[in-house]
N, C-alpha and C. Protein backbone atom coordinates (compact mmCIF):
# COMPACT_ATOMS: atom_id res chain seq x y z
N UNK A 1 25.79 73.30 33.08
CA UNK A 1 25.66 72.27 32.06
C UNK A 1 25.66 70.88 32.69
N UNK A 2 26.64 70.52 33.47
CA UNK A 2 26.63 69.35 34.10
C UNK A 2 26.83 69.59 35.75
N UNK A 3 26.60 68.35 36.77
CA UNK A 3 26.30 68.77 38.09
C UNK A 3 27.83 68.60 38.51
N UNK A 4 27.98 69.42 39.74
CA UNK A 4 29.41 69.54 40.14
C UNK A 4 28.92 69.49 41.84
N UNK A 5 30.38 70.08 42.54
CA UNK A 5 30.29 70.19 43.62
C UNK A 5 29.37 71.34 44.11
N UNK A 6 29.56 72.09 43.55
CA UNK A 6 28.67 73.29 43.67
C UNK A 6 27.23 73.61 43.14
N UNK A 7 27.30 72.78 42.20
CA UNK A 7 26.38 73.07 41.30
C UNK A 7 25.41 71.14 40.98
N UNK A 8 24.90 71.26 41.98
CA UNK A 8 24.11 69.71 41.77
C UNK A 8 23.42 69.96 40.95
N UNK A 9 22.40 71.37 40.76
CA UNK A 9 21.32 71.17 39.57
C UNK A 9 21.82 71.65 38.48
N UNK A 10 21.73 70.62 37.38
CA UNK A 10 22.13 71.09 35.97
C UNK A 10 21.28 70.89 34.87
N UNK A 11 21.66 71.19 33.91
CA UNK A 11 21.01 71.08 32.63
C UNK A 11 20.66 69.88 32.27
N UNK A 12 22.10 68.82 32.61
CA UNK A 12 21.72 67.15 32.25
C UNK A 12 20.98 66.57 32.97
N UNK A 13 20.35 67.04 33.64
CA UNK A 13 18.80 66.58 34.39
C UNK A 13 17.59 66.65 33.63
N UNK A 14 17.46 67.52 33.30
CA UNK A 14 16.38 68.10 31.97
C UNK A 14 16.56 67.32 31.24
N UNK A 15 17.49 67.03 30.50
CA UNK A 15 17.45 66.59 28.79
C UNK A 15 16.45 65.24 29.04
N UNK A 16 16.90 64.35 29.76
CA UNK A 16 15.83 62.98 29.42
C UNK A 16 13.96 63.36 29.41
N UNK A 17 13.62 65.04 29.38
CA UNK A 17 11.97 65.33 28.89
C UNK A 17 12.26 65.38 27.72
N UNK A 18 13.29 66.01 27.11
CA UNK A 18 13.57 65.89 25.78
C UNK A 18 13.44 64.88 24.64
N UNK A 19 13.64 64.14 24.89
CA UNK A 19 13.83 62.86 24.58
C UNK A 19 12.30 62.10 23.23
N UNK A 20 11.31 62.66 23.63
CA UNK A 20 10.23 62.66 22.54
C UNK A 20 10.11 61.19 22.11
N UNK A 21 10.26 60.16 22.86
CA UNK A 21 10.08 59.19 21.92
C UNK A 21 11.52 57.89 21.98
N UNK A 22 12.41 59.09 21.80
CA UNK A 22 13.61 58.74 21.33
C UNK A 22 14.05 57.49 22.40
N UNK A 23 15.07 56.58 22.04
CA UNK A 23 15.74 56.22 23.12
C UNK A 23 16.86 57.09 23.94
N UNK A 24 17.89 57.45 23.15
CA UNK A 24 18.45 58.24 24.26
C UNK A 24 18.05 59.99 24.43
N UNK A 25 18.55 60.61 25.34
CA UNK A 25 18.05 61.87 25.35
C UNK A 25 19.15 62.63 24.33
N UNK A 26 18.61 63.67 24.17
CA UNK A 26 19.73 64.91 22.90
C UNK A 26 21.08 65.28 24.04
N UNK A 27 21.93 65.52 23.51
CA UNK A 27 23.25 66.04 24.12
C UNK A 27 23.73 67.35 23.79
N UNK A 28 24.16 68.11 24.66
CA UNK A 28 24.76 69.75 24.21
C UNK A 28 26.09 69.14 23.14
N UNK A 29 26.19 70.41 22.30
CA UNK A 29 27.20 69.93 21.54
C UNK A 29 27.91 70.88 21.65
N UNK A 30 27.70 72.18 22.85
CA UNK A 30 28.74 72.83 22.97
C UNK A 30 28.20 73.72 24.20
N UNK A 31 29.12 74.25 25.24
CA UNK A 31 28.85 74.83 26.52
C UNK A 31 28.37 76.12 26.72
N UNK A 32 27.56 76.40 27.65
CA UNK A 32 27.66 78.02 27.72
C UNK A 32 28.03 78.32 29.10
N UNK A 33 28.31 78.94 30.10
CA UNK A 33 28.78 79.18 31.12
C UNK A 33 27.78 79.38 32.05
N UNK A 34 28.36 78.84 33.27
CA UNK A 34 26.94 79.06 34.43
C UNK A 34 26.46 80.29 34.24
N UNK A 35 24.57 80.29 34.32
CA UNK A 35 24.47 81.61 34.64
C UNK A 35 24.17 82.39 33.35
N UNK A 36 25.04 81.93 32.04
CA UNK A 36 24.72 82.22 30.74
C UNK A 36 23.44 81.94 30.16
N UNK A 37 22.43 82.87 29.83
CA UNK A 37 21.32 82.38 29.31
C UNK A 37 20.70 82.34 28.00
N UNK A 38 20.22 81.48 27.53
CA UNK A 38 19.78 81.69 25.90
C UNK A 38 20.06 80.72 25.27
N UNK A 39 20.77 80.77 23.73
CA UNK A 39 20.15 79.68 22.95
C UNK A 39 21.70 78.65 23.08
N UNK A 40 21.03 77.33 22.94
CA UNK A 40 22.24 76.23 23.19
C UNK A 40 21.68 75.12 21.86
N UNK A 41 22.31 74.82 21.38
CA UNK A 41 22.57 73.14 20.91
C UNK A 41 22.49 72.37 21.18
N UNK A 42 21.47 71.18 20.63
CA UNK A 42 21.51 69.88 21.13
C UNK A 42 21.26 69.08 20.24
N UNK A 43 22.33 67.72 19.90
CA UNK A 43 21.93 67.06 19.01
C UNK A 43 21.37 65.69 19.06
N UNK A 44 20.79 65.23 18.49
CA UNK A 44 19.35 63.83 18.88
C UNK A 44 20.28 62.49 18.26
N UNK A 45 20.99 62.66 17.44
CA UNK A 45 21.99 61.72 17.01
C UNK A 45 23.31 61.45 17.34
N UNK A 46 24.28 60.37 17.05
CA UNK A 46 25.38 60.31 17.01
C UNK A 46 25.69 60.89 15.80
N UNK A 47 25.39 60.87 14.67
CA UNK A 47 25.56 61.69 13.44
C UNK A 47 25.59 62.99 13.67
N UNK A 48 24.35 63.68 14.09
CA UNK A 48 23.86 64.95 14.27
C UNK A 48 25.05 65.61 15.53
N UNK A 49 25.48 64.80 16.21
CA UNK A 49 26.11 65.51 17.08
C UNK A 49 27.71 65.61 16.57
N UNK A 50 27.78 64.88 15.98
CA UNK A 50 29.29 64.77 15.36
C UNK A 50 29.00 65.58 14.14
N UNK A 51 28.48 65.92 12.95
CA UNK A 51 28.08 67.00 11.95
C UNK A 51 27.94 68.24 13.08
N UNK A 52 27.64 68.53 14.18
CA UNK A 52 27.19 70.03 14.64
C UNK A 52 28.46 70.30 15.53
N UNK A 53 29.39 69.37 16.13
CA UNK A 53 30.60 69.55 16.57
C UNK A 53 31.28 70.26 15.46
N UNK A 54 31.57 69.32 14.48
CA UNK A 54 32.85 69.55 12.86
C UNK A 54 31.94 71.00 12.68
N UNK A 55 30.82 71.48 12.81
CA UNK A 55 30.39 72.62 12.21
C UNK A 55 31.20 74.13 13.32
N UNK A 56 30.95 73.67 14.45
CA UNK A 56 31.49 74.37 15.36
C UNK A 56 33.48 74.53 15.97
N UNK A 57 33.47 73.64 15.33
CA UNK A 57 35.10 73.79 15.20
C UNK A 57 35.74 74.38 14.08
N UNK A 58 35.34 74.58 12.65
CA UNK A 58 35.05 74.82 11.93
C UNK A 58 34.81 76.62 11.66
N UNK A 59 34.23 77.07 12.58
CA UNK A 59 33.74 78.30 12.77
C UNK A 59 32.51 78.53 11.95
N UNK A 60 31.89 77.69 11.42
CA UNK A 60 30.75 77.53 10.31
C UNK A 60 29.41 77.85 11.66
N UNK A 61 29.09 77.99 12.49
CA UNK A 61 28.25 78.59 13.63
C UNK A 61 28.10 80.04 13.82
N UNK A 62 27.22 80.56 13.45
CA UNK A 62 27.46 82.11 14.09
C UNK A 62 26.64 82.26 15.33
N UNK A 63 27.53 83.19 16.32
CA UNK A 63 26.79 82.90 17.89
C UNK A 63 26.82 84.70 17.95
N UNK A 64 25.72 84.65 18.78
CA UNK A 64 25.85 86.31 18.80
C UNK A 64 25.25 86.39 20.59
N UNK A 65 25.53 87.46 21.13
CA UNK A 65 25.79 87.60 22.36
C UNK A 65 25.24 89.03 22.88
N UNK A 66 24.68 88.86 23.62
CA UNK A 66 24.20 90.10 24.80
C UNK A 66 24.81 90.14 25.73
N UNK A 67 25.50 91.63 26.20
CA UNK A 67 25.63 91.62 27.52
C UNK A 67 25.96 93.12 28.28
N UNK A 68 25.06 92.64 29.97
CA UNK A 68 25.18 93.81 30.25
C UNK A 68 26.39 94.42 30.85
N UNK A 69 27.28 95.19 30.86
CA UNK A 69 28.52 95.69 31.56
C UNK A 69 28.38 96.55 31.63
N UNK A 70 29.49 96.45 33.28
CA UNK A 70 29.38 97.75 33.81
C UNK A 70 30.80 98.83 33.16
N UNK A 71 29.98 100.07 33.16
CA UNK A 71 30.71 100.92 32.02
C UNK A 71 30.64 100.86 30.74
N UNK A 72 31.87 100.99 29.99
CA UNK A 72 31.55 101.20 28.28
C UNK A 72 32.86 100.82 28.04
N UNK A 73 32.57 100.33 26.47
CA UNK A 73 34.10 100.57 25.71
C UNK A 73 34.33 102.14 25.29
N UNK A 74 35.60 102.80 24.92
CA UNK A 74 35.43 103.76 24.44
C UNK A 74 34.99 104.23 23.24
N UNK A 75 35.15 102.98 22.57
CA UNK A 75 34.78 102.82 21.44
C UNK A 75 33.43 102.58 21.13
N UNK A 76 32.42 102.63 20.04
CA UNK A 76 31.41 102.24 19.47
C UNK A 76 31.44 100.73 19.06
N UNK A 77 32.78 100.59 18.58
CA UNK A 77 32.67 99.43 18.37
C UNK A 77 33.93 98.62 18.20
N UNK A 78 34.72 97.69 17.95
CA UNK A 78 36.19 97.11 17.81
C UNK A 78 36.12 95.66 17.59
N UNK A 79 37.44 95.08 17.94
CA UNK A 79 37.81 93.69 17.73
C UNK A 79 38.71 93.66 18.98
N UNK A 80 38.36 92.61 19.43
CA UNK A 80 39.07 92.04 20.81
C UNK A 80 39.75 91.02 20.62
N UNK A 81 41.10 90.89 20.56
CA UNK A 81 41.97 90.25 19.87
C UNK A 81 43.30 89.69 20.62
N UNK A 82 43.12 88.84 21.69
CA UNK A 82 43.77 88.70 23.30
C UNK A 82 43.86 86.94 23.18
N UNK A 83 44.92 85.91 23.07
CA UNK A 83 45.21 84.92 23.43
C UNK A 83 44.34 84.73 25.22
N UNK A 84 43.81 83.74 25.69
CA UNK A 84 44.12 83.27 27.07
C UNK A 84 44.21 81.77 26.82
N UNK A 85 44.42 81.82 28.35
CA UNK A 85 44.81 80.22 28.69
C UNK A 85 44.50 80.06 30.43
N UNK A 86 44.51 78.85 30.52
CA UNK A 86 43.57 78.61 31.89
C UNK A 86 44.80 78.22 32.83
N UNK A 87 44.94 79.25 34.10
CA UNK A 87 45.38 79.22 35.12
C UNK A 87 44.95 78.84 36.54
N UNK A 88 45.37 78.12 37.34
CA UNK A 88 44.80 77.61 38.49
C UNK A 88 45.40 78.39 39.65
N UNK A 89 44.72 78.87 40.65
CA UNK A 89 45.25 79.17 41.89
C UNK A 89 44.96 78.67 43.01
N UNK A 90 45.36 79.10 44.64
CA UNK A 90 44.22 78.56 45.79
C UNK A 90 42.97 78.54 45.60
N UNK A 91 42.30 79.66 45.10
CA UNK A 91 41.01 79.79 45.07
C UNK A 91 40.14 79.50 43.82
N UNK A 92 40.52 78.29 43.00
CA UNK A 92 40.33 78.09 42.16
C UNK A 92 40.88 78.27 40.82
N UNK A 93 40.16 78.07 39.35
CA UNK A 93 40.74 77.93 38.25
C UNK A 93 39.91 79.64 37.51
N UNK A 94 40.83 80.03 36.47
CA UNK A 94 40.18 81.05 35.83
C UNK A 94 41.15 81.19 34.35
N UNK A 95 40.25 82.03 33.42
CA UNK A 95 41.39 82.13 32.35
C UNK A 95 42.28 83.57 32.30
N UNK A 96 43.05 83.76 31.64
CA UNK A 96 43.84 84.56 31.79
C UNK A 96 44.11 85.24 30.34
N UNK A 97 44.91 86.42 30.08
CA UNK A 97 45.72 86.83 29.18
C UNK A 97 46.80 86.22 28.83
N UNK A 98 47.12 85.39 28.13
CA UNK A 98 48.24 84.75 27.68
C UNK A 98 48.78 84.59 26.14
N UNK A 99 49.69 85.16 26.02
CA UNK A 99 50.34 85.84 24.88
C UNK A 99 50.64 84.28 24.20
N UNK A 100 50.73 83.04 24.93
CA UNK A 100 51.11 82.16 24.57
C UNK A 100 49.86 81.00 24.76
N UNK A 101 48.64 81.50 24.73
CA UNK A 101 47.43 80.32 24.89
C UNK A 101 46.72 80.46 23.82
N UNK A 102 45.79 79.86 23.93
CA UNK A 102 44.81 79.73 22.44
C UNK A 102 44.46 81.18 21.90
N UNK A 103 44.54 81.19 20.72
CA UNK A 103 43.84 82.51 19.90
C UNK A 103 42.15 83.03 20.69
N UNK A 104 42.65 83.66 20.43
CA UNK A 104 40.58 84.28 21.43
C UNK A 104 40.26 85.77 20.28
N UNK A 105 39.27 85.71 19.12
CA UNK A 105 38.89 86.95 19.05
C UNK A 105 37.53 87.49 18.62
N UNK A 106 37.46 88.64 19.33
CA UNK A 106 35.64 88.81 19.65
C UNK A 106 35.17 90.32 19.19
N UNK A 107 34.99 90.67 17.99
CA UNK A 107 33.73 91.54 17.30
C UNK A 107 33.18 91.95 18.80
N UNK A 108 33.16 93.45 18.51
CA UNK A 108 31.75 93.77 19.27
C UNK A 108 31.05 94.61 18.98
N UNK A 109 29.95 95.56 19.53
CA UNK A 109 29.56 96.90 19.05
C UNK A 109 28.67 97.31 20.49
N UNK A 110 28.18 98.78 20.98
CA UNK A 110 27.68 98.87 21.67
C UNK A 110 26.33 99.45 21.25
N UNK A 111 25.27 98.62 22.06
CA UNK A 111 23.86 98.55 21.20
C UNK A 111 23.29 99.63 22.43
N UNK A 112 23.53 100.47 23.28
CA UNK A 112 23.14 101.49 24.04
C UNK A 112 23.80 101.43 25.36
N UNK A 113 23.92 103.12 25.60
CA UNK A 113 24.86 103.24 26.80
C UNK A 113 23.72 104.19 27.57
N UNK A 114 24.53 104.16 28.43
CA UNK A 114 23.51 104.64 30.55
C UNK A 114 24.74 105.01 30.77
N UNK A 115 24.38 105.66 31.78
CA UNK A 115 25.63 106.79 33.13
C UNK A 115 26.69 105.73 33.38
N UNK A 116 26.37 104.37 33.97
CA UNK A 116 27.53 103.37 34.80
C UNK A 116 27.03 102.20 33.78
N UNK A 117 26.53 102.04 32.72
CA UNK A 117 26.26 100.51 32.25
C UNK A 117 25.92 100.64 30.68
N UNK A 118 26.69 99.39 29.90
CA UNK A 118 26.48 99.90 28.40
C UNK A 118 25.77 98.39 28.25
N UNK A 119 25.13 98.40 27.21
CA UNK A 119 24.74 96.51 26.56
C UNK A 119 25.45 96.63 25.51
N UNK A 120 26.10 95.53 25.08
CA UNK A 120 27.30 95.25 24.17
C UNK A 120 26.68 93.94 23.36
N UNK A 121 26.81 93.91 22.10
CA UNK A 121 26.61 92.78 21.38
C UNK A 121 27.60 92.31 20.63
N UNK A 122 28.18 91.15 20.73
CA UNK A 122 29.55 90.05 20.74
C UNK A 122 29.16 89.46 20.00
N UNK A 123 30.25 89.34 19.22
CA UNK A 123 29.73 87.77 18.05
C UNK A 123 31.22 87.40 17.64
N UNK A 124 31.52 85.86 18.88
CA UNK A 124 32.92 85.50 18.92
C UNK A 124 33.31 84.87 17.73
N UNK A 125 34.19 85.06 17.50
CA UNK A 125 34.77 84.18 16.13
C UNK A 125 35.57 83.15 16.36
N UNK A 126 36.04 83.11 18.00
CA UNK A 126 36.26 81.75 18.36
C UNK A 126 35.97 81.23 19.80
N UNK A 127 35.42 80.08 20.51
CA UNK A 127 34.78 79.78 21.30
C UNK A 127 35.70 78.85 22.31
N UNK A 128 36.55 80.05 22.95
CA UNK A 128 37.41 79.83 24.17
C UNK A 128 36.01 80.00 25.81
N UNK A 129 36.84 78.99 26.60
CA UNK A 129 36.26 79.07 27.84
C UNK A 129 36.03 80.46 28.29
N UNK A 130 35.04 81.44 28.98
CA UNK A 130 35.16 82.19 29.38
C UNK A 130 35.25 83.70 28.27
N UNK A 131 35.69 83.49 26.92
CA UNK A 131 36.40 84.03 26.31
C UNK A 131 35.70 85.52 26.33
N UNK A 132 34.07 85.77 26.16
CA UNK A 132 33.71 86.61 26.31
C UNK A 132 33.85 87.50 27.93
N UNK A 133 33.55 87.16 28.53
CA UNK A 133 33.87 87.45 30.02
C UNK A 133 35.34 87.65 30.18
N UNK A 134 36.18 87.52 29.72
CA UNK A 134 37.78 87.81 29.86
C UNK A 134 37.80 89.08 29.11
N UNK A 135 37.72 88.96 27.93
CA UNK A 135 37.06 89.96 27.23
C UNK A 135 36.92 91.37 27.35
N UNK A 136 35.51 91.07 28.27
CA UNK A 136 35.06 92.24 28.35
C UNK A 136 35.84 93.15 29.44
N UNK A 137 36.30 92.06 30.44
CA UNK A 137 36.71 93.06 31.28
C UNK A 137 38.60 93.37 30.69
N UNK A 138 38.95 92.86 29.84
CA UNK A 138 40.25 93.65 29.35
C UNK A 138 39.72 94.86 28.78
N UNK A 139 38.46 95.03 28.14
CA UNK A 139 38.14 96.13 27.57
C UNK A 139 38.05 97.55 28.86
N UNK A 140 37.82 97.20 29.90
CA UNK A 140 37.75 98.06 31.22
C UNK A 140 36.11 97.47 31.75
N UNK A 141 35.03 97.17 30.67
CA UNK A 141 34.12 97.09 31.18
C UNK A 141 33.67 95.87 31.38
N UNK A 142 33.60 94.95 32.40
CA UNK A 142 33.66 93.45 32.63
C UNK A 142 31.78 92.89 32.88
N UNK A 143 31.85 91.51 32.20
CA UNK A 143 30.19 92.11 32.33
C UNK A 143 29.69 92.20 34.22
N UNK A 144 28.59 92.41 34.13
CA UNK A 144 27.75 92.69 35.42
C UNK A 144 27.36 91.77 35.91
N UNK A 145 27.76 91.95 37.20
CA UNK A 145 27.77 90.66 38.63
C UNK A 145 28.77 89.78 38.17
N UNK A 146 29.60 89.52 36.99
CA UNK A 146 30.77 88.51 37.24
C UNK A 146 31.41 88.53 38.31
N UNK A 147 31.01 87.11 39.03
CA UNK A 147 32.15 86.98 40.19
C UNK A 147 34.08 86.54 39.94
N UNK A 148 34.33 86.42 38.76
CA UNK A 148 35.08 86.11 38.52
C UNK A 148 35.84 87.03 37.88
N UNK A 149 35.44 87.42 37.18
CA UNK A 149 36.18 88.70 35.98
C UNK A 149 35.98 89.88 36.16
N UNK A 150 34.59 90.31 37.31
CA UNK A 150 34.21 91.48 37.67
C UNK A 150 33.53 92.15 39.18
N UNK A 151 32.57 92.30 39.09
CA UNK A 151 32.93 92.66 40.69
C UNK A 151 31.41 92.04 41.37
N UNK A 152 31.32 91.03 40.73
CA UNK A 152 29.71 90.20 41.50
C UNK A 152 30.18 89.43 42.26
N UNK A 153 29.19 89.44 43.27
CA UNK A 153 29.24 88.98 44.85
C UNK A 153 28.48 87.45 44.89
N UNK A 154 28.16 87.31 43.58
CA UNK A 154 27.61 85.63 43.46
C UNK A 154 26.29 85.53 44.16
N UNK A 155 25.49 86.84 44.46
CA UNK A 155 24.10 86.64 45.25
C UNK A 155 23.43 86.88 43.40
N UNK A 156 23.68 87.39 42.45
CA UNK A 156 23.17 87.94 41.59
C UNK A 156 23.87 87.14 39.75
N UNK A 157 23.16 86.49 39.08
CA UNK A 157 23.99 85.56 37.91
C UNK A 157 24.65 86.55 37.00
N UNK A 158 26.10 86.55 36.55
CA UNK A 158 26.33 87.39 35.84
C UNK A 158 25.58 87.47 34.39
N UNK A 159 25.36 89.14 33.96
CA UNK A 159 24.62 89.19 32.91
C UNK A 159 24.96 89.19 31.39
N UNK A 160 24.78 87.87 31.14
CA UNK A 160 25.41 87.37 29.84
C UNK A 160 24.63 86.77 29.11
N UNK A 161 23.85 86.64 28.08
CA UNK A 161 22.73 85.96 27.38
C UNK A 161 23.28 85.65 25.96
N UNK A 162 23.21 84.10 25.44
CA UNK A 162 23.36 83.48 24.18
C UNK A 162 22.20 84.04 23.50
N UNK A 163 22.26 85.22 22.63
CA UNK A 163 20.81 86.20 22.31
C UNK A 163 20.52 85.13 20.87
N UNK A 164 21.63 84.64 19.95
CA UNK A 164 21.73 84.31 18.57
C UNK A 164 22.06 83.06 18.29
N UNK A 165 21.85 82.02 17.54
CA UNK A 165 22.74 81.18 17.29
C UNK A 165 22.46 80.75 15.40
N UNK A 166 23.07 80.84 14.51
CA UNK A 166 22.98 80.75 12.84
C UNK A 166 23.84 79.13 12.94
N UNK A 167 22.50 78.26 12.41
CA UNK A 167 23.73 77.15 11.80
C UNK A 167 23.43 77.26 10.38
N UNK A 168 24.27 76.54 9.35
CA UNK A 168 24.26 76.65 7.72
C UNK A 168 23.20 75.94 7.21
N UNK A 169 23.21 76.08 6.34
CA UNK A 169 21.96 75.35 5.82
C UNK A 169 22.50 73.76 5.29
N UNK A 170 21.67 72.43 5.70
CA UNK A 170 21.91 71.26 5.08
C UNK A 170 21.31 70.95 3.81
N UNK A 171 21.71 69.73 3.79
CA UNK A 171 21.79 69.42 2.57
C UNK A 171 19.77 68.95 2.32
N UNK A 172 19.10 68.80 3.61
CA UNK A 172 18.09 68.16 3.90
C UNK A 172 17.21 69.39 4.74
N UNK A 173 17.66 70.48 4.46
CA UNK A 173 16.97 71.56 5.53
C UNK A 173 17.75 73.17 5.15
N UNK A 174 16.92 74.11 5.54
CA UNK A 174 17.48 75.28 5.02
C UNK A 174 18.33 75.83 6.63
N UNK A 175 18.97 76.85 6.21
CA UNK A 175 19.59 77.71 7.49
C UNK A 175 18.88 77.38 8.60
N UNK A 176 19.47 77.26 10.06
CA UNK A 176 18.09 77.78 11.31
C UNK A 176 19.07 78.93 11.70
N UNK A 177 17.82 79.67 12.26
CA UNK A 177 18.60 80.90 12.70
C UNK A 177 17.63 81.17 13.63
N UNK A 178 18.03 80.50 15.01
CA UNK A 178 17.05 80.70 16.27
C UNK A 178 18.03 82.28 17.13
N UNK A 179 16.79 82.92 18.36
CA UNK A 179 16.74 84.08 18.32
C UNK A 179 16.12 84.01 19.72
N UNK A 180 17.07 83.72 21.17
CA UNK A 180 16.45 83.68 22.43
C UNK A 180 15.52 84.85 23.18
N UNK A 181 14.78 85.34 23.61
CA UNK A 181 14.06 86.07 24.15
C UNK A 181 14.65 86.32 25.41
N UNK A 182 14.92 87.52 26.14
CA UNK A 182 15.80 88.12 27.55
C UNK A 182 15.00 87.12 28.16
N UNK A 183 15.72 86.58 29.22
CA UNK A 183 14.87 86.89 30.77
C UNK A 183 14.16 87.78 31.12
N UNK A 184 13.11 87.61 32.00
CA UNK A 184 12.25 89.06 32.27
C UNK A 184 13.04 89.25 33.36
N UNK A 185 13.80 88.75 34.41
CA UNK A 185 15.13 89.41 35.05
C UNK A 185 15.86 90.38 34.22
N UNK A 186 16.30 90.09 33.12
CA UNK A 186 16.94 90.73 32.44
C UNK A 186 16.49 92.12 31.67
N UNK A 187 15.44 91.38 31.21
CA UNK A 187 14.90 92.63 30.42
C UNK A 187 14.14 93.79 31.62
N UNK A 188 14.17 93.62 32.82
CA UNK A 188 13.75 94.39 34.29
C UNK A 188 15.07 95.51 34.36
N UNK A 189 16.19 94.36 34.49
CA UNK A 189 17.59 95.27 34.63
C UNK A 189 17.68 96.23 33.15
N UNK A 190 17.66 96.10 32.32
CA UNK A 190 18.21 97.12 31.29
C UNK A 190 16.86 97.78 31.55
N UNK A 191 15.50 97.85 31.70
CA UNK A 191 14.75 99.03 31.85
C UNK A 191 15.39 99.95 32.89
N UNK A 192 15.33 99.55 33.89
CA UNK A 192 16.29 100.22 35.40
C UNK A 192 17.36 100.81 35.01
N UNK A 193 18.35 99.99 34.32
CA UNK A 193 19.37 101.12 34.31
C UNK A 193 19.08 101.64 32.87
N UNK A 194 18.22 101.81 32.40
CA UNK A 194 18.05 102.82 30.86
C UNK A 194 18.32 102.32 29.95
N UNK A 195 18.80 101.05 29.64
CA UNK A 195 19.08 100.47 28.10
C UNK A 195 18.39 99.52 27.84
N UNK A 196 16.98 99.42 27.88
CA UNK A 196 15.89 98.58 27.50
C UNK A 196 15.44 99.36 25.92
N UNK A 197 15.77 100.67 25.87
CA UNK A 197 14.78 100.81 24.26
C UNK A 197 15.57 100.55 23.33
N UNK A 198 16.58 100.06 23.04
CA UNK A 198 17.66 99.39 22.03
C UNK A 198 17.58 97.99 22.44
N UNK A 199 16.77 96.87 23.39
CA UNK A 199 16.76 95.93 23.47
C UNK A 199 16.20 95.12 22.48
């Protein structure tokens, strides 16, 4: 989203093509995680961005989520229902299980399973750092190539895609209900490992 030490190329490079005219460029009005791909928010106003914040704090946003992990839940389907909170170590910062950090809870269902890999579709009901990726791997199955939560070696982006995003309808406009398209990286990997015909 923004450039770091690690990460010089970001998203806020892009936005000023955006811009159409406008004087300033549109702004995210809410994050997705490196590596996370699909649909994001951006608002063209100071109004618009402050109305799509209050909407998203709010829980008035519905976000829905792809992802590939390795293994399965045992379940078909559940509620993931786990506090974290953000812990720092030598080797950096990560979130954690914490009985005493922000509420975290995440709907899921599994939209097709393979021998070593299931695709899971998430639709958080609240929008903690990481929250899906903590997540998944409390469930046993953490998503694929996470270097952080699972067992990716950081040559490969973990596989996590913003598939959905529902905002409400205004007062000046009806519902949008945009609907990201895989990566063809992505949609390569679920043919390979067998869960491309439920994609």
């Amino acid at each position: 989203m923004h450039p770091g030490p690690k990460t010089p190329e970001s998203l806020e490079a892009f936005l000023p093509s955006l811009m159409f005219g406008r004087r300033d460029p549109p702004q995210p009005v809410h994050r997705l995680d490196r590596d996370t791909s699909g649909c994001l928010v951006l608002g063209r106003t100071r109004s618009a961005i402050k109305r799509l914040t209050g909407l998203l704090s709010e829980g008035r946003v519905q976000k829905t989520y792809w992802a590939i992990v390795s293994g399965g839940p045992k379940q078909d389907e559940g509620l993931i229902e786990q506090s974290i909170a953000k812990r720092n170590d030598p080797s950096g910062w990560r979130m954690v299980p914490d009985r005493t950090g922000l509420a975290a809870v995440t709907p899921y269902r599994v939209l097709a399973r393979a021998k070593n890999a299931s695709l899971l579709e998430l639709t958080p009901k609240t929008g903690r750092t990481h929250q899906i990726r903590v997540h998944c791997a409390l469930l046993g199955c953490p998503v694929m190539d996470d270097p952080i939560y699972g067992n990716g070696d950081g040559s490969s982006p973990h596989r996590l895609h913003a598939r959905r995003i529902v905002l409400p309808a205004r007062l000046e406009g009806p519902e949008l209900d945009i609907t990201a398209p895989l990566p063809t990286e992505t949609r390569a990997l679920l043919d390979k490992l067998g869960l491309g015909a439920n994609a």
